[in-house]
Protein backbone atom coordinates (compact mmCIF):
# COMPACT_ATOMS: atom_id res chain seq x y z
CA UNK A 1 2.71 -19.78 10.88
CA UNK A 2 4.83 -16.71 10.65
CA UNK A 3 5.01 -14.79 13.68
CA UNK A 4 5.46 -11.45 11.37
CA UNK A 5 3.93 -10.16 8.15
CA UNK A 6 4.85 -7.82 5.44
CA UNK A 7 3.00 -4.15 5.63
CA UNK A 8 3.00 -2.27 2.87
CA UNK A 9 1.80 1.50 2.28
CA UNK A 10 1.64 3.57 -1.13
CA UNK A 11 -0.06 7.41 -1.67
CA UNK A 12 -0.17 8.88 -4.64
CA UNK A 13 -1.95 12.26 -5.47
CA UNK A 14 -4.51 11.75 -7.87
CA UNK A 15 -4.43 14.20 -11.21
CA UNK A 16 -8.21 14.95 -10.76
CA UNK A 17 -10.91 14.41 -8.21
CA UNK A 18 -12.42 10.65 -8.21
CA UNK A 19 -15.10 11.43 -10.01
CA UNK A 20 -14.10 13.13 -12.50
CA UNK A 21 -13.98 11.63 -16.83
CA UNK A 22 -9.80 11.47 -16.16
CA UNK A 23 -10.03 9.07 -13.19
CA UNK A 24 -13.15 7.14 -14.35
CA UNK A 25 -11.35 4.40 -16.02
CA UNK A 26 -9.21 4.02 -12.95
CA UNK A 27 -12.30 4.33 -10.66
CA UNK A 28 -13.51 1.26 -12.88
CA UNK A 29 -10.69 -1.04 -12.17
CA UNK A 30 -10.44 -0.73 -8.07
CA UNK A 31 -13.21 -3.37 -7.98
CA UNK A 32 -11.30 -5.66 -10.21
CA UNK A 33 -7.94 -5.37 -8.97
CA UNK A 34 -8.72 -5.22 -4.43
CA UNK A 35 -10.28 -9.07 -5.72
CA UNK A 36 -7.11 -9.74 -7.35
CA UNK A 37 -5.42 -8.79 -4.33
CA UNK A 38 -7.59 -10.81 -1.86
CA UNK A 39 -7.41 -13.74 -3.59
CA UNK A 40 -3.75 -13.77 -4.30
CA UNK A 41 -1.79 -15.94 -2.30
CA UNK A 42 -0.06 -14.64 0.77
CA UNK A 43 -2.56 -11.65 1.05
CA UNK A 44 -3.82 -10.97 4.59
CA UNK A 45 -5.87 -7.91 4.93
CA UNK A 46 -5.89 -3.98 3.22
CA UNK A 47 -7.27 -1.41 4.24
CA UNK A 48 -11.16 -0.32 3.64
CA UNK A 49 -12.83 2.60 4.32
CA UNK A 50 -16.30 2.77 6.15
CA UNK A 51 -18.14 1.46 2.78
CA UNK A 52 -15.95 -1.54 3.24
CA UNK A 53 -14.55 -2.01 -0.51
CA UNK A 54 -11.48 0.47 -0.97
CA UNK A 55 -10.25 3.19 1.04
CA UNK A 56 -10.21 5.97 -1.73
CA UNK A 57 -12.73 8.24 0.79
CA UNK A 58 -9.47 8.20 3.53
CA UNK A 59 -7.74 11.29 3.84
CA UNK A 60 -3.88 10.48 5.13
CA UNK A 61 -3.41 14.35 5.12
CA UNK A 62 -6.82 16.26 5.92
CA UNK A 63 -5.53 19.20 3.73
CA UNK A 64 -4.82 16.75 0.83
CA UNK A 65 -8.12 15.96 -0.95
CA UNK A 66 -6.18 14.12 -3.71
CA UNK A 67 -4.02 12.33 -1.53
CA UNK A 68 -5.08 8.74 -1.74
CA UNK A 69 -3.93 5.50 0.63
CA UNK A 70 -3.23 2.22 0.25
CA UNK A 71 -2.21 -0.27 2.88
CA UNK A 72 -1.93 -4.23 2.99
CA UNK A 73 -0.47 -6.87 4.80
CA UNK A 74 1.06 -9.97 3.18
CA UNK A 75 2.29 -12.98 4.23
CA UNK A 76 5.81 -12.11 2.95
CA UNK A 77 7.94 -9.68 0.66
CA UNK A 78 7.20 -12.48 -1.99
CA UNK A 79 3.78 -12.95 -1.98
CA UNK A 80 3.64 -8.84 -2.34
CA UNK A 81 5.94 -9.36 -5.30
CA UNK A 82 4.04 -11.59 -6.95
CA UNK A 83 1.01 -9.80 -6.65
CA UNK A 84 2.60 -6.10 -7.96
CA UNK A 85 5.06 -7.74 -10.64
CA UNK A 86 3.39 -10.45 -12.22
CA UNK A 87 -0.32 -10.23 -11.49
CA UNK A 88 -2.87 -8.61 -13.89
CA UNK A 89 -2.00 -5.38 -11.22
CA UNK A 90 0.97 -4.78 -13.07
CA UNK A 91 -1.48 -3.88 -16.06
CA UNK A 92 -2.92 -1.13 -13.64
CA UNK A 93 0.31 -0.01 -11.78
CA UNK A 94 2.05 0.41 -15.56
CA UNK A 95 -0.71 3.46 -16.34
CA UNK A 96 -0.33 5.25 -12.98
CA UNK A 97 0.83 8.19 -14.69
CA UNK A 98 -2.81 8.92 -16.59
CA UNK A 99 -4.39 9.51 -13.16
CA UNK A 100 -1.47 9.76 -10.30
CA UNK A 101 1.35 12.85 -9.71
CA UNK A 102 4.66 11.84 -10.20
CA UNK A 103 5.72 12.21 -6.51
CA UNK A 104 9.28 13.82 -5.27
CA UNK A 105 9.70 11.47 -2.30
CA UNK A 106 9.21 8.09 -1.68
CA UNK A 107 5.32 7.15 -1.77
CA UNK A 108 6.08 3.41 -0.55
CA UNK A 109 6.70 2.20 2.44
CA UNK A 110 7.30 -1.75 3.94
CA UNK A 111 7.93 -3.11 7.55
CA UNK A 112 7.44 -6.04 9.31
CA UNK A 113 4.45 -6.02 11.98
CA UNK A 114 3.19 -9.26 14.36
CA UNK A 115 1.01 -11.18 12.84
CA UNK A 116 -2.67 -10.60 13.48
CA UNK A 117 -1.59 -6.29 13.40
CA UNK A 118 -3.37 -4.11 10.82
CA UNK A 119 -1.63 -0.91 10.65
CA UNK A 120 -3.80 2.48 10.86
CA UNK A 121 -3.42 5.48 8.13
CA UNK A 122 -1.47 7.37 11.36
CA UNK A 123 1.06 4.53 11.71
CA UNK A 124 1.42 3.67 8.15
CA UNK A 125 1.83 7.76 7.47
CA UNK A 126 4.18 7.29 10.12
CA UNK A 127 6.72 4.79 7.62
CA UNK A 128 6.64 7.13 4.56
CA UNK A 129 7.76 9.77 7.09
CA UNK A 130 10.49 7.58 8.46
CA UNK A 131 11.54 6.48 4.87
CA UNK A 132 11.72 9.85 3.14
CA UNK A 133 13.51 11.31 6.47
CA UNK A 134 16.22 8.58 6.93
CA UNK A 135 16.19 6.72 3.85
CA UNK A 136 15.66 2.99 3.76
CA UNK A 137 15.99 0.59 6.54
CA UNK A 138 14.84 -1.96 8.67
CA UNK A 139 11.65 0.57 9.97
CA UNK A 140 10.83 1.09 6.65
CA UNK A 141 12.10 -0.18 3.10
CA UNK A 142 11.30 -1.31 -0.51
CA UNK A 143 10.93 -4.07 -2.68
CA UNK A 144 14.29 -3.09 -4.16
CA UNK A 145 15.93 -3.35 -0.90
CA UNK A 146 14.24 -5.55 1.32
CA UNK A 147 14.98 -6.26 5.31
CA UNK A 148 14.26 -9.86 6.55
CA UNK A 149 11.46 -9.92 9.59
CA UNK A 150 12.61 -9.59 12.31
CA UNK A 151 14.01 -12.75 14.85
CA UNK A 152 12.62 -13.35 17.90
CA UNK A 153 9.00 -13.00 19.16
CA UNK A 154 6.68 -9.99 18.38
CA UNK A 155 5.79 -8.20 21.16
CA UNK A 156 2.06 -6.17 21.00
């Protein structure tokens, strides 16, 4: 077993609210593609909000209503890859721009956490800060430039 696991966060302003005609199609897929991701090897966990299938009701910024979160831990940068690159998500992630802003900093965040940690909107809000104030490093990368877990034991 690994004694750390790959954390990944994304937010992306939707164009329109959730239930509106331009996000329905998009609304349609979530089901679809959080199975993909739960079944795909090296998944671990992503975050759900209290209905327990997505977390498109979470708020990472309370003033934000169209800011949306996603979060997900993996068993390495790999298994993410797999899963965003060459997985049926890449049919989804490929139309992003019919329902999500084109955003000025980065929306993505990675880092390493202990295994058996599932990050919280604060802390994972707390990586996209780090990334788009410093720039990328071992804190907080991307797939294009990813940092190797850390050596040594996790400590809580």
């Amino acid at each position: 077993m690994n004694d750390f696991h790959l954390a990944q966060v994304n937010v992306g302003r939707i164009l329109a609210p959730l239930d509106s005609p331009q996000l329905a199609d998009f609304v349609a897929q979530l089901p679809g593609i959080n199975t993909l991701a739960d079944r795909a090897p090296g998944f671990v966990w992503r975050l759900v909000d209290g209905e327990g299938a997505d977390s498109t009701s979470l708020r990472p910024e309370n003033d934000d209503d169209l800011l949306l979160i996603n979060c997900s831990v993996w068993e390495s940068v790999e298994a993410l890859r797999e899963y965003t690159y060459r997985s049926d998500h890449l049919k989804v992630l490929a139309r992003r721009r019919e329902w999500f802003e084109r955003l000025a900093d980065f929306h993505l965040a990675l880092w390493w956490v202990p295994a058996g940690h599932r990050p919280t909107v604060s802390e994972a809000m707390e990586r996209i800060a780090l990334i788009r104030e410093g720039g990328e490093g071992p804190e907080a990368f991307t797939l294009r430039a990813p940092h190797p877990p850390p050596s040594g034991v996790p400590t809580a």
